[in-house]
ModelCIF file with pLDDT and N, C-alpha, C, O atoms, coordinates in Angstrom:
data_MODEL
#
_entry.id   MODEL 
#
_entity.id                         1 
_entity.type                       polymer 
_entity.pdbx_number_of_molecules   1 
#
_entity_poly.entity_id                      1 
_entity_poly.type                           'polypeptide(L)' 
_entity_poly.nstd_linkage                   no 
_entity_poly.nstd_monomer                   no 
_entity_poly.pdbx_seq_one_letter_code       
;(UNK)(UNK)(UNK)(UNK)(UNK)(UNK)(UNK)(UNK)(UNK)(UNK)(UNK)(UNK)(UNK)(UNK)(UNK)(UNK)
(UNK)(UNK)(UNK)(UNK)(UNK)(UNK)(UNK)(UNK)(UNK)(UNK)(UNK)(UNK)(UNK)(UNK)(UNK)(UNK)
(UNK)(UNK)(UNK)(UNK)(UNK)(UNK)(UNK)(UNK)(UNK)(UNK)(UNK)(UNK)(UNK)(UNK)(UNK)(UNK)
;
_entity_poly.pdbx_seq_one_letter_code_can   XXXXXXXXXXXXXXXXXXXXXXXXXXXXXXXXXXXXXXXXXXXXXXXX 
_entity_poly.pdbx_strand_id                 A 
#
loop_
_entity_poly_seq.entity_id 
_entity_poly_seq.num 
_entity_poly_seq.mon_id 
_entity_poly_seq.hetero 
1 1  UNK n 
1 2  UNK n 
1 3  UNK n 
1 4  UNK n 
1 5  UNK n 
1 6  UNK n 
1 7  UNK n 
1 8  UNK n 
1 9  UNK n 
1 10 UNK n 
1 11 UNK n 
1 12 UNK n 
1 13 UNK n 
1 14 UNK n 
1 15 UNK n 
1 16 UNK n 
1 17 UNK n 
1 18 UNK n 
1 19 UNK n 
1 20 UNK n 
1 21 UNK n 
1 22 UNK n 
1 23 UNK n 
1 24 UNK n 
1 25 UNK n 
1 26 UNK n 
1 27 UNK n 
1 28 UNK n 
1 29 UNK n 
1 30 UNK n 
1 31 UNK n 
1 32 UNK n 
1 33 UNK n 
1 34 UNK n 
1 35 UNK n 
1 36 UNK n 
1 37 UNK n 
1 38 UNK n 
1 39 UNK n 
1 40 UNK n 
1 41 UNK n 
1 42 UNK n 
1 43 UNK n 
1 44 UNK n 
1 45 UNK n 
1 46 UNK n 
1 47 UNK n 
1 48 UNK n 
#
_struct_asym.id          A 
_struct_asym.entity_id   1 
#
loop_
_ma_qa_metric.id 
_ma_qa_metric.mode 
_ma_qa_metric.name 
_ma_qa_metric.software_group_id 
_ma_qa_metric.type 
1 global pLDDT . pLDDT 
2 local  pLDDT . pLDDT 
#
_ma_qa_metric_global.metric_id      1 
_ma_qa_metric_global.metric_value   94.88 
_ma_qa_metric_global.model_id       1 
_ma_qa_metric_global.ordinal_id     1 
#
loop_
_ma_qa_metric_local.label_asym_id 
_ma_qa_metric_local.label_comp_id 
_ma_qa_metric_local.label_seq_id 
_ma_qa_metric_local.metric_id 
_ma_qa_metric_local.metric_value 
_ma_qa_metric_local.model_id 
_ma_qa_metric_local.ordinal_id 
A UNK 1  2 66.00 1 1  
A UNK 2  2 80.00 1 2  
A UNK 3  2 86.00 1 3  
A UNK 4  2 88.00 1 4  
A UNK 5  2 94.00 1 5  
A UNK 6  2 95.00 1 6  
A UNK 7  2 94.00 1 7  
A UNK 8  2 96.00 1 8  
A UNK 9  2 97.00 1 9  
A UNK 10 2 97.00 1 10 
A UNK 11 2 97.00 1 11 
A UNK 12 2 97.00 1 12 
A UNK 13 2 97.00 1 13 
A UNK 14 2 96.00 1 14 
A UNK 15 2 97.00 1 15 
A UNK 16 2 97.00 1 16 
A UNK 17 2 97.00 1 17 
A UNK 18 2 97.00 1 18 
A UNK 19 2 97.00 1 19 
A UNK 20 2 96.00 1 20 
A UNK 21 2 97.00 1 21 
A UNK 22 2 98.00 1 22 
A UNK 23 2 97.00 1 23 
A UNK 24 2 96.00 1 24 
A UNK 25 2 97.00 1 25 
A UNK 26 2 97.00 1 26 
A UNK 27 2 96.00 1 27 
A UNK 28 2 96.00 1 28 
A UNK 29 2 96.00 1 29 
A UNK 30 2 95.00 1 30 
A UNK 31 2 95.00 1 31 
A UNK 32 2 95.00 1 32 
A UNK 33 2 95.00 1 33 
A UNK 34 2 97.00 1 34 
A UNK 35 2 96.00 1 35 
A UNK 36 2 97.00 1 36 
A UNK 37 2 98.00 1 37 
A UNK 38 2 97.00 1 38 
A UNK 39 2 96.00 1 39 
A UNK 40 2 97.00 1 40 
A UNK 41 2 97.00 1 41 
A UNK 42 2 96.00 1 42 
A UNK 43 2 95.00 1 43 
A UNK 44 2 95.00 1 44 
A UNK 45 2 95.00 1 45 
A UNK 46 2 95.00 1 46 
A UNK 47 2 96.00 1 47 
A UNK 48 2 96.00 1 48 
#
loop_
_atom_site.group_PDB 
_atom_site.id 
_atom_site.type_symbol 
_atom_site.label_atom_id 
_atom_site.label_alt_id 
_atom_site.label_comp_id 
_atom_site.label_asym_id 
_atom_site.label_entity_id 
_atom_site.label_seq_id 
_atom_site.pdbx_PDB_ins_code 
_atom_site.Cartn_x 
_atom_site.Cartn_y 
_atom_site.Cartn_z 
_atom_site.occupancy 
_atom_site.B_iso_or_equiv 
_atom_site.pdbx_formal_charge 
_atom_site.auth_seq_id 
_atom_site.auth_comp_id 
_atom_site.auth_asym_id 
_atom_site.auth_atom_id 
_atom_site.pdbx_PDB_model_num 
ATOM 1   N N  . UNK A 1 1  ? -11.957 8.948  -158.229 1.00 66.00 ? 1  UNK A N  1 
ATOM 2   C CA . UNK A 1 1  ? -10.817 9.790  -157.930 1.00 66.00 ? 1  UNK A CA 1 
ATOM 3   C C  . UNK A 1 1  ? -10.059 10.150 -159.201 1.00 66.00 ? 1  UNK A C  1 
ATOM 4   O O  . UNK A 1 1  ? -9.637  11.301 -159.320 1.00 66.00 ? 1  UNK A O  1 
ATOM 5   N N  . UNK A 1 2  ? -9.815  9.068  -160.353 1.00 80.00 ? 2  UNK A N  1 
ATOM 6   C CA . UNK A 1 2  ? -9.127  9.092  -161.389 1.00 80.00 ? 2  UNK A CA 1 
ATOM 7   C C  . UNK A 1 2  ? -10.010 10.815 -162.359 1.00 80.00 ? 2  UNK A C  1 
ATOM 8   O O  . UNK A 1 2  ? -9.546  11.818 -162.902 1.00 80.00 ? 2  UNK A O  1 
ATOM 9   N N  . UNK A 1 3  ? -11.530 10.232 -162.073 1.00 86.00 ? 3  UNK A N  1 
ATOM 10  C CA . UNK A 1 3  ? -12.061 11.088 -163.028 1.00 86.00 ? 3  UNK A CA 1 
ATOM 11  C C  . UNK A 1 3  ? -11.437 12.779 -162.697 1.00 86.00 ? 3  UNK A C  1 
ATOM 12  O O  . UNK A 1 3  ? -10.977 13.656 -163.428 1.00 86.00 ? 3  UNK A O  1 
ATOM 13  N N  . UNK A 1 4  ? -11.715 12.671 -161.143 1.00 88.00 ? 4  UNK A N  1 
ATOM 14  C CA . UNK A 1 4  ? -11.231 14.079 -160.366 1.00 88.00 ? 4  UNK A CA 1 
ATOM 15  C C  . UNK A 1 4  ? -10.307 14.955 -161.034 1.00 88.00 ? 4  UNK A C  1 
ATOM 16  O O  . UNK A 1 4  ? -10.330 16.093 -161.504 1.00 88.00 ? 4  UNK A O  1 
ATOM 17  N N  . UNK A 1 5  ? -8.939  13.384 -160.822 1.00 94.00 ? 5  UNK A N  1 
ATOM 18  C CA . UNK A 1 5  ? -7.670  14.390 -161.226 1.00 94.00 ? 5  UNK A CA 1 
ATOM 19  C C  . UNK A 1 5  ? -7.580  14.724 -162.694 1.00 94.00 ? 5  UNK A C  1 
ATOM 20  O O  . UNK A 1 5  ? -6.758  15.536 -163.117 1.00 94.00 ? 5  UNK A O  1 
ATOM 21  N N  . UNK A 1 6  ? -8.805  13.813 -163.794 1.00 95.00 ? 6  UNK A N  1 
ATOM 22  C CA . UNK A 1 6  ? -8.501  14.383 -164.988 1.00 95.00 ? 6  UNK A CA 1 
ATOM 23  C C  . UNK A 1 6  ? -9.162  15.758 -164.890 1.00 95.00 ? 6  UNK A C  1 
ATOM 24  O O  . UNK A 1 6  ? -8.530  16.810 -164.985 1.00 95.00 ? 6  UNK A O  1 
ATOM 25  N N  . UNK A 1 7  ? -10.519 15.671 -164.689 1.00 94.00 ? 7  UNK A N  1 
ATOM 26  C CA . UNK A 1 7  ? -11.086 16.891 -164.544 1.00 94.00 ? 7  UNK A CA 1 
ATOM 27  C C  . UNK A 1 7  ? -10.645 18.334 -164.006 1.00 94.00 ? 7  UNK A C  1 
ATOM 28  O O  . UNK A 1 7  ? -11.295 19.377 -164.077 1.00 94.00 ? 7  UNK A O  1 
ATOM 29  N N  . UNK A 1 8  ? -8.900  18.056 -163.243 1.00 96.00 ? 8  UNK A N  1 
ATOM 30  C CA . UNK A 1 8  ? -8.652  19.160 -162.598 1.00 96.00 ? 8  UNK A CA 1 
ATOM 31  C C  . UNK A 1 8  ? -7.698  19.519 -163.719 1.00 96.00 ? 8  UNK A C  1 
ATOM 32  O O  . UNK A 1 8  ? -7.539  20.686 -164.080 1.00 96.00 ? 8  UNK A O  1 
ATOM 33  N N  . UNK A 1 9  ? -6.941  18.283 -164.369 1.00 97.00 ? 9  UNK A N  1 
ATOM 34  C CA . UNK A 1 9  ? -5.738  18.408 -165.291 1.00 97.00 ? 9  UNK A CA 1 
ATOM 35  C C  . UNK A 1 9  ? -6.377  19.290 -166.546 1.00 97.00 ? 9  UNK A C  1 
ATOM 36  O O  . UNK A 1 9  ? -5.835  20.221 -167.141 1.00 97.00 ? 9  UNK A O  1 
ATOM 37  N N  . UNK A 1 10 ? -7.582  18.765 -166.750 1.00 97.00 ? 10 UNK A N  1 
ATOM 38  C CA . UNK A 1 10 ? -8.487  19.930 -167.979 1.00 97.00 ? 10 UNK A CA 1 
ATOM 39  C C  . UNK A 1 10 ? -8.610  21.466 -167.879 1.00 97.00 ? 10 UNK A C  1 
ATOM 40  O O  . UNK A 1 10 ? -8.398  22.381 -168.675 1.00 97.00 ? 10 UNK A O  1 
ATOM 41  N N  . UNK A 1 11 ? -9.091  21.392 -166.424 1.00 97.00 ? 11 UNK A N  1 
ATOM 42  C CA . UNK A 1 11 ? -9.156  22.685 -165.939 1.00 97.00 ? 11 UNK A CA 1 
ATOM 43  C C  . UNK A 1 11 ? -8.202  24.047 -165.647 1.00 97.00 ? 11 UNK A C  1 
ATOM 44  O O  . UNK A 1 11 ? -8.458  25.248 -165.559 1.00 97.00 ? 11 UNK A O  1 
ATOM 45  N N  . UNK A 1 12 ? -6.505  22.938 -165.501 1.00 97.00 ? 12 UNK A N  1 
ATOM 46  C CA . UNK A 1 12 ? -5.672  23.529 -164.971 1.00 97.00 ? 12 UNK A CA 1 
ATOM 47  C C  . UNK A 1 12 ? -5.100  23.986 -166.554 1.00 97.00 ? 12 UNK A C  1 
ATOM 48  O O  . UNK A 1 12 ? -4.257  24.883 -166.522 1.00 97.00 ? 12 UNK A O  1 
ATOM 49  N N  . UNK A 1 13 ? -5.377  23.596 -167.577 1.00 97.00 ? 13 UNK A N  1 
ATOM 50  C CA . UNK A 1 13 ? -5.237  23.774 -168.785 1.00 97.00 ? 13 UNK A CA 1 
ATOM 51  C C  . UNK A 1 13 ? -5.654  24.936 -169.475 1.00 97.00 ? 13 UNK A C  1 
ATOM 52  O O  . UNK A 1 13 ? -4.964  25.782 -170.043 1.00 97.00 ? 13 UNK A O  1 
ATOM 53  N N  . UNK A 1 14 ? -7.006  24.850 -169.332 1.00 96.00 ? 14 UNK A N  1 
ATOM 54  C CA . UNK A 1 14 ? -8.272  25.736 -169.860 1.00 96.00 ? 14 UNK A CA 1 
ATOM 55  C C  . UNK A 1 14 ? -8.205  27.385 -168.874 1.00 96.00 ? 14 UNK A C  1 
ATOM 56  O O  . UNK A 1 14 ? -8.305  28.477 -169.434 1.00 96.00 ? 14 UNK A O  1 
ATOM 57  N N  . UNK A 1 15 ? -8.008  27.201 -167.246 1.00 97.00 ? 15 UNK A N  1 
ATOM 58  C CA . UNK A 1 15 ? -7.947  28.101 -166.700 1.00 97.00 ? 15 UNK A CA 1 
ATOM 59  C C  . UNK A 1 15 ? -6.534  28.557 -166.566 1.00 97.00 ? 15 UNK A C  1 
ATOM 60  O O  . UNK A 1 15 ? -6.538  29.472 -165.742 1.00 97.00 ? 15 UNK A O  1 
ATOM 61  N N  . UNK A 1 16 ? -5.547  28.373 -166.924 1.00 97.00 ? 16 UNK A N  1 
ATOM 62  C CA . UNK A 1 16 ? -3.969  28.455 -166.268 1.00 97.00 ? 16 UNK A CA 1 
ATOM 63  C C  . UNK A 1 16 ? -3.446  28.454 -165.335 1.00 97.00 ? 16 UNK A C  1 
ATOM 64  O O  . UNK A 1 16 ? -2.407  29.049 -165.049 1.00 97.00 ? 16 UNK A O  1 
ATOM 65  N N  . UNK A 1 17 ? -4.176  27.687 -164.615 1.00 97.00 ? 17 UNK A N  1 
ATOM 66  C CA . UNK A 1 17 ? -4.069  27.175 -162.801 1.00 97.00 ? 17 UNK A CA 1 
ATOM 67  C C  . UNK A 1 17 ? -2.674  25.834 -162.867 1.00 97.00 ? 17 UNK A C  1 
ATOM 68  O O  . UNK A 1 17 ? -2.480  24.829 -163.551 1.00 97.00 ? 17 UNK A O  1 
ATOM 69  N N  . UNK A 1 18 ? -2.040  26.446 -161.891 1.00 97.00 ? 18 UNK A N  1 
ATOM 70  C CA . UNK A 1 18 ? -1.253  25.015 -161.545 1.00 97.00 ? 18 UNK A CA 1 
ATOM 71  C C  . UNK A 1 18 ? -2.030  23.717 -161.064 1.00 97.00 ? 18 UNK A C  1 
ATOM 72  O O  . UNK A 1 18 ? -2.940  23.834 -160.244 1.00 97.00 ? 18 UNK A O  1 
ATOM 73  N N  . UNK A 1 19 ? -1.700  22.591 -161.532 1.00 97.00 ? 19 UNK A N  1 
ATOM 74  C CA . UNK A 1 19 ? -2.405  21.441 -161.584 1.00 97.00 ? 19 UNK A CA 1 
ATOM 75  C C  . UNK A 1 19 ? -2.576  21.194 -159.861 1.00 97.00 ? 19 UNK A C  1 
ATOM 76  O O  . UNK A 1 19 ? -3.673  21.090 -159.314 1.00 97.00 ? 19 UNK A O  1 
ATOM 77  N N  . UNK A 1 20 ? -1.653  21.147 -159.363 1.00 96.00 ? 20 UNK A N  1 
ATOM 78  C CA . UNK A 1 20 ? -2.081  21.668 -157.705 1.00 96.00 ? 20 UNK A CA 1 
ATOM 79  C C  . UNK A 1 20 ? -3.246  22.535 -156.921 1.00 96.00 ? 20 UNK A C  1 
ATOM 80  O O  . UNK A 1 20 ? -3.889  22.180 -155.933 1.00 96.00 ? 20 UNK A O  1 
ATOM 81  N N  . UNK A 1 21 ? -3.318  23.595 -157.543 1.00 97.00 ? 21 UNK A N  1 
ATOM 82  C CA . UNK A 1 21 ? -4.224  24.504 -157.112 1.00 97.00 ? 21 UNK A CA 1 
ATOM 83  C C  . UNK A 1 21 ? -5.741  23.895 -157.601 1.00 97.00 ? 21 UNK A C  1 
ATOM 84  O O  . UNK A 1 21 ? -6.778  23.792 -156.945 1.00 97.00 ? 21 UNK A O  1 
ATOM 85  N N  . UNK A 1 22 ? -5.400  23.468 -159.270 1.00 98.00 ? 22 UNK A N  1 
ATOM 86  C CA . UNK A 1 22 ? -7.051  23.166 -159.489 1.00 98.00 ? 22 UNK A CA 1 
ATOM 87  C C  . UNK A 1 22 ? -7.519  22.107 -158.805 1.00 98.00 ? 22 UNK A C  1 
ATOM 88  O O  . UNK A 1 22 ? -8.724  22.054 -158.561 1.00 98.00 ? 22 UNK A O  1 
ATOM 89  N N  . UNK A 1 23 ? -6.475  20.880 -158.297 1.00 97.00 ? 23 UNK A N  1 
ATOM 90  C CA . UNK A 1 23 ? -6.690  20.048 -157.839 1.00 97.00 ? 23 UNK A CA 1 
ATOM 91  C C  . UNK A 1 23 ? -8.299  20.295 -155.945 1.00 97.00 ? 23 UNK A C  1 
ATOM 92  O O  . UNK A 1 23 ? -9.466  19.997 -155.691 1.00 97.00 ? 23 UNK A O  1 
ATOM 93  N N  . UNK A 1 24 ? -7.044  21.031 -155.247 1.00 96.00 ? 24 UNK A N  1 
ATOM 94  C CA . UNK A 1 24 ? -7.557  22.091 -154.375 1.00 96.00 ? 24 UNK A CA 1 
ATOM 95  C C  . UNK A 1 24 ? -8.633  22.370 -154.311 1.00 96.00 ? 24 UNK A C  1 
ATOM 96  O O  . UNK A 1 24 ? -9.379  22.033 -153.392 1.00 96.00 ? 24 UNK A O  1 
ATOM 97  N N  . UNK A 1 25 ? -9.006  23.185 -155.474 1.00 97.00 ? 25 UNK A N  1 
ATOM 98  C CA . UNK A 1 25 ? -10.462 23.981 -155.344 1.00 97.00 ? 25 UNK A CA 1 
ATOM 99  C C  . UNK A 1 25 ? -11.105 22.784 -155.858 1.00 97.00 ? 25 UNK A C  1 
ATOM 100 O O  . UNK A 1 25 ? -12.200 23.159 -156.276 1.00 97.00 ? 25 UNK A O  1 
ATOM 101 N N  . UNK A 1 26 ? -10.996 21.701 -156.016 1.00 97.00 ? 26 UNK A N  1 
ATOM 102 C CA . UNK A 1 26 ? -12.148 20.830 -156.703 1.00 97.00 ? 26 UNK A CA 1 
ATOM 103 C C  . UNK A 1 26 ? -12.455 20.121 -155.675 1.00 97.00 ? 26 UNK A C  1 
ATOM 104 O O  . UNK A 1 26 ? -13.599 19.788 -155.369 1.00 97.00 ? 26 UNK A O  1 
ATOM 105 N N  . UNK A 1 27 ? -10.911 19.708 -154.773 1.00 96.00 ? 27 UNK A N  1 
ATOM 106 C CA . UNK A 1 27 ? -11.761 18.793 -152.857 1.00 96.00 ? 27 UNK A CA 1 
ATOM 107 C C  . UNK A 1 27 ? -12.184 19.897 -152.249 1.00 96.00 ? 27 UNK A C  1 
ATOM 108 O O  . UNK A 1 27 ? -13.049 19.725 -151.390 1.00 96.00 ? 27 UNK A O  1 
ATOM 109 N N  . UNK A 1 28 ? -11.754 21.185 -152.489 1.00 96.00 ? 28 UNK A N  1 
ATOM 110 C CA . UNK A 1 28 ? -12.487 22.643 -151.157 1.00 96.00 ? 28 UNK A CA 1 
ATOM 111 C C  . UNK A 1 28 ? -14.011 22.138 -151.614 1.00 96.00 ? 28 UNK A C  1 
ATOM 112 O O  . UNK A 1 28 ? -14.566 21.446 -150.761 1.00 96.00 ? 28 UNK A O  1 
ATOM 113 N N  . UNK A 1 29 ? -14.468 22.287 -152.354 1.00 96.00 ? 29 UNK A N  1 
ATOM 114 C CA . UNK A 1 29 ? -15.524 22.457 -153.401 1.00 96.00 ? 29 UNK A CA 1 
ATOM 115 C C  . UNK A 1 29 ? -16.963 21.286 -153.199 1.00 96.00 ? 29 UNK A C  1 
ATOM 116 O O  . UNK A 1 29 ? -18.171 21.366 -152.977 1.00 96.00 ? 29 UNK A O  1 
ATOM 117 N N  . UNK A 1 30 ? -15.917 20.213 -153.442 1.00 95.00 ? 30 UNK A N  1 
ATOM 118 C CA . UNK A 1 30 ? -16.577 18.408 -153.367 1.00 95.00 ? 30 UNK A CA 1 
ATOM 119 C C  . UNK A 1 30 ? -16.567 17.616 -151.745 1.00 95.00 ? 30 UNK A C  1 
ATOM 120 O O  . UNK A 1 30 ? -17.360 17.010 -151.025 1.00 95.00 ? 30 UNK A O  1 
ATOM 121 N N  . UNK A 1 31 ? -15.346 17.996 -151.727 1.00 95.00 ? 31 UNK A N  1 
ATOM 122 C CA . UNK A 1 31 ? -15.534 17.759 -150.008 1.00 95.00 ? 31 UNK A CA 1 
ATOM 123 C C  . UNK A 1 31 ? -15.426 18.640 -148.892 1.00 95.00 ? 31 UNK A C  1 
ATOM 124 O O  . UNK A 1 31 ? -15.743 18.168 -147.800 1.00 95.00 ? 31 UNK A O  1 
ATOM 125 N N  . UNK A 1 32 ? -14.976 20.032 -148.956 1.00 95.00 ? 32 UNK A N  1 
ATOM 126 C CA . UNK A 1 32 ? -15.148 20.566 -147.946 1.00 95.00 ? 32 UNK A CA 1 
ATOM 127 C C  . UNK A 1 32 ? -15.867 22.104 -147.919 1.00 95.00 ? 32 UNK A C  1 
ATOM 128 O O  . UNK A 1 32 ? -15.521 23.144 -147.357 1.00 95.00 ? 32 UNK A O  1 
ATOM 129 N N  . UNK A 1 33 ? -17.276 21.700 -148.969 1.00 95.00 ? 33 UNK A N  1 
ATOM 130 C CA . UNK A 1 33 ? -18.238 22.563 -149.419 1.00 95.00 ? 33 UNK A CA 1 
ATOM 131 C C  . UNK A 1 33 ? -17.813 24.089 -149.240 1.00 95.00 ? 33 UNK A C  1 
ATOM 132 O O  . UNK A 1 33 ? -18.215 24.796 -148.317 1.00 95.00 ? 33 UNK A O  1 
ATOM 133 N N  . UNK A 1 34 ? -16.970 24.488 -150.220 1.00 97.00 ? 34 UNK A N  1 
ATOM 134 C CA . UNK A 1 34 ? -16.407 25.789 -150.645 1.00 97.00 ? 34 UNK A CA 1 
ATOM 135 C C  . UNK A 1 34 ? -16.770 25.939 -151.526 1.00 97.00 ? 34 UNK A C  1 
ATOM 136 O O  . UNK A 1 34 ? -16.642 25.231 -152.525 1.00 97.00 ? 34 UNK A O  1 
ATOM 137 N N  . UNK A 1 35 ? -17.582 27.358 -151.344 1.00 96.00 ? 35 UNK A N  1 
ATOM 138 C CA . UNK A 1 35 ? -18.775 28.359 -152.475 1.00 96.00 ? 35 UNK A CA 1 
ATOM 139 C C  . UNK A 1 35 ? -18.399 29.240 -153.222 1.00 96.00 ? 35 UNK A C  1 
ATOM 140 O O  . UNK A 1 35 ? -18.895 29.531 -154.310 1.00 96.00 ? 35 UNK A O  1 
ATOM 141 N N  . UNK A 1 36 ? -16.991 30.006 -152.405 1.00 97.00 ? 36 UNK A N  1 
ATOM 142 C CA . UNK A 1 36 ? -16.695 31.461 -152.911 1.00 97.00 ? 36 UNK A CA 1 
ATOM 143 C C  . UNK A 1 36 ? -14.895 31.207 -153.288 1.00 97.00 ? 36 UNK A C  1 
ATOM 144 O O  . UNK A 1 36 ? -14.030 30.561 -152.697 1.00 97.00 ? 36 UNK A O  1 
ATOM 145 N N  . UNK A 1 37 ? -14.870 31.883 -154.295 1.00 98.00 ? 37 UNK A N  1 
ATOM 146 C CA . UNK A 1 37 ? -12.923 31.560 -154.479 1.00 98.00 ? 37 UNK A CA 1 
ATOM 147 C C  . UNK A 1 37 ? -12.414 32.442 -153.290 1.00 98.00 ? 37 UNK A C  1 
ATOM 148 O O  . UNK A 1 37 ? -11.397 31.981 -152.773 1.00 98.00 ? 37 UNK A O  1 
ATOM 149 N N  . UNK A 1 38 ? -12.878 33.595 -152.738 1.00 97.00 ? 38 UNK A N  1 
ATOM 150 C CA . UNK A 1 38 ? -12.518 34.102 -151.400 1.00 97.00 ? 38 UNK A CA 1 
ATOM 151 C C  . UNK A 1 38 ? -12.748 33.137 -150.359 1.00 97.00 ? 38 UNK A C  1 
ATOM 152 O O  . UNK A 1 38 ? -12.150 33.406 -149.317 1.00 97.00 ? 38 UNK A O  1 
ATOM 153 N N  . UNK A 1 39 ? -13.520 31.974 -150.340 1.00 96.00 ? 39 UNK A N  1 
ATOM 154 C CA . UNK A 1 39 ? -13.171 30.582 -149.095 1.00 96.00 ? 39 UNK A CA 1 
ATOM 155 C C  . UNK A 1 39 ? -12.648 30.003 -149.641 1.00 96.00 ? 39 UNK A C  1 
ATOM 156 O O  . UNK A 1 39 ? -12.551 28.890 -149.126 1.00 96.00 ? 39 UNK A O  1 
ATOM 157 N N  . UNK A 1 40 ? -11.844 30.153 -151.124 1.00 97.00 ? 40 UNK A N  1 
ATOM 158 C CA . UNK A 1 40 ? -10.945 28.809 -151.122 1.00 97.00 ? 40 UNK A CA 1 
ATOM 159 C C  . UNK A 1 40 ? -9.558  29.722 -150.898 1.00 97.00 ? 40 UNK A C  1 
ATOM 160 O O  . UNK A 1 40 ? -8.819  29.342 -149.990 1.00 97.00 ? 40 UNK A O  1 
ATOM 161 N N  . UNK A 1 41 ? -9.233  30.675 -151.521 1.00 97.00 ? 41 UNK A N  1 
ATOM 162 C CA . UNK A 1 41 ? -8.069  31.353 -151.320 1.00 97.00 ? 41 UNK A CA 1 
ATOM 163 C C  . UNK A 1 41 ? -7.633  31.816 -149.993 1.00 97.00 ? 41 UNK A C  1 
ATOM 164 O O  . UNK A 1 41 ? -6.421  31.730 -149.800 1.00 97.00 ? 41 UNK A O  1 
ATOM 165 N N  . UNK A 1 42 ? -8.496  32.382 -148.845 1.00 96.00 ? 42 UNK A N  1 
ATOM 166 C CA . UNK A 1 42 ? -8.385  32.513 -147.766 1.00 96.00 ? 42 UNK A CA 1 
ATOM 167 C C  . UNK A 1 42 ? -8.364  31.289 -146.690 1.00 96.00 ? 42 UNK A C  1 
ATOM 168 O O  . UNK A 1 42 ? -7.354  30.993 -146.052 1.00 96.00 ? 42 UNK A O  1 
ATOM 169 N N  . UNK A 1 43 ? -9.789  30.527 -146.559 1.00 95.00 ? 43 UNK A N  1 
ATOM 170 C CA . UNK A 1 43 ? -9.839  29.372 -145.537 1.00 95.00 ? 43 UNK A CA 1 
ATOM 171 C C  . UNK A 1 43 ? -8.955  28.346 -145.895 1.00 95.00 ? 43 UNK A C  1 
ATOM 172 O O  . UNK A 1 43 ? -8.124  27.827 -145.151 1.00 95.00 ? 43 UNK A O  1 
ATOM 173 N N  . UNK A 1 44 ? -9.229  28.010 -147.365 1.00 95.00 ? 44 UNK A N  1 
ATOM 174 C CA . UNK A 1 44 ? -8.873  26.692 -147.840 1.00 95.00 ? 44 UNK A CA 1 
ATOM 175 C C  . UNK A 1 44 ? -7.676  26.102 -147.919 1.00 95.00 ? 44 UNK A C  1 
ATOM 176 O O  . UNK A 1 44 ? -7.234  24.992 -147.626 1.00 95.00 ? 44 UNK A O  1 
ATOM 177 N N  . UNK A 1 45 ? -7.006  27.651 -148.643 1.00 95.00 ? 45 UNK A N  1 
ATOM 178 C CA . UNK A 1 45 ? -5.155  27.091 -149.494 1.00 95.00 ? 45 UNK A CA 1 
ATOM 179 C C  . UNK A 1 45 ? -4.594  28.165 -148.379 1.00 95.00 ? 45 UNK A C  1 
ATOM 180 O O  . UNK A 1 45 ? -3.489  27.855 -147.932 1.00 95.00 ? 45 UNK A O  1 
ATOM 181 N N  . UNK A 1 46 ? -5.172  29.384 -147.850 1.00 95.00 ? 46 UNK A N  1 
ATOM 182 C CA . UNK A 1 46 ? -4.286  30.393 -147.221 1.00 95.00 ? 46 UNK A CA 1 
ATOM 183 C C  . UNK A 1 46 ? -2.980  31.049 -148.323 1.00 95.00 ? 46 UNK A C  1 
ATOM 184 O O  . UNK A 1 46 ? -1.796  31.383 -148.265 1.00 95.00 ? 46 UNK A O  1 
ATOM 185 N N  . UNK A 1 47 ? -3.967  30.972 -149.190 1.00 96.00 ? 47 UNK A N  1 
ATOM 186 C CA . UNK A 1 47 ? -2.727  31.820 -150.451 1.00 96.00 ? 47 UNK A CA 1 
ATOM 187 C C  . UNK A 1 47 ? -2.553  32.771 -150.670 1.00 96.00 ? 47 UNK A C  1 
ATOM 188 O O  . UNK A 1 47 ? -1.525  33.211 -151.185 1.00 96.00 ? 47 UNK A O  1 
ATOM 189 N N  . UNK A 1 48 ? -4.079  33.742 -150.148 1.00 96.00 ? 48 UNK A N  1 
ATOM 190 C CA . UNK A 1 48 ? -4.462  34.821 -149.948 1.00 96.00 ? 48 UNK A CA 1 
ATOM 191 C C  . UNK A 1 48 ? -3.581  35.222 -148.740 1.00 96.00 ? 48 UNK A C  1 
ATOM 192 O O  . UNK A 1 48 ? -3.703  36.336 -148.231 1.00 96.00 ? 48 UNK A O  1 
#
């Protein structure tokens, strides 16, 4: 889990994502097998 949240904290860095959001697309992704950023923005977060 630790590795997760570093890996999202890198990401949220590198991409300019709030550390929240990258968090997000990394369980849509790992646990609730999300393929397309249109299923994470729509199904996933409803941000869309």
């Amino acid at each position: 889990m630790l590795a997760g949240i570093q890996r999202a904290r890198e990401a949220s860095a590198r991409h300019n994502l709030p550390l929240g959001l990258a968090l997000e697309v990394l369980y849509g992704v790992e646990a609730e097998m999300a393929v397309t950023p249109a299923d994470v923005l729509i199904r996933r977060t409803g941000m869309l």
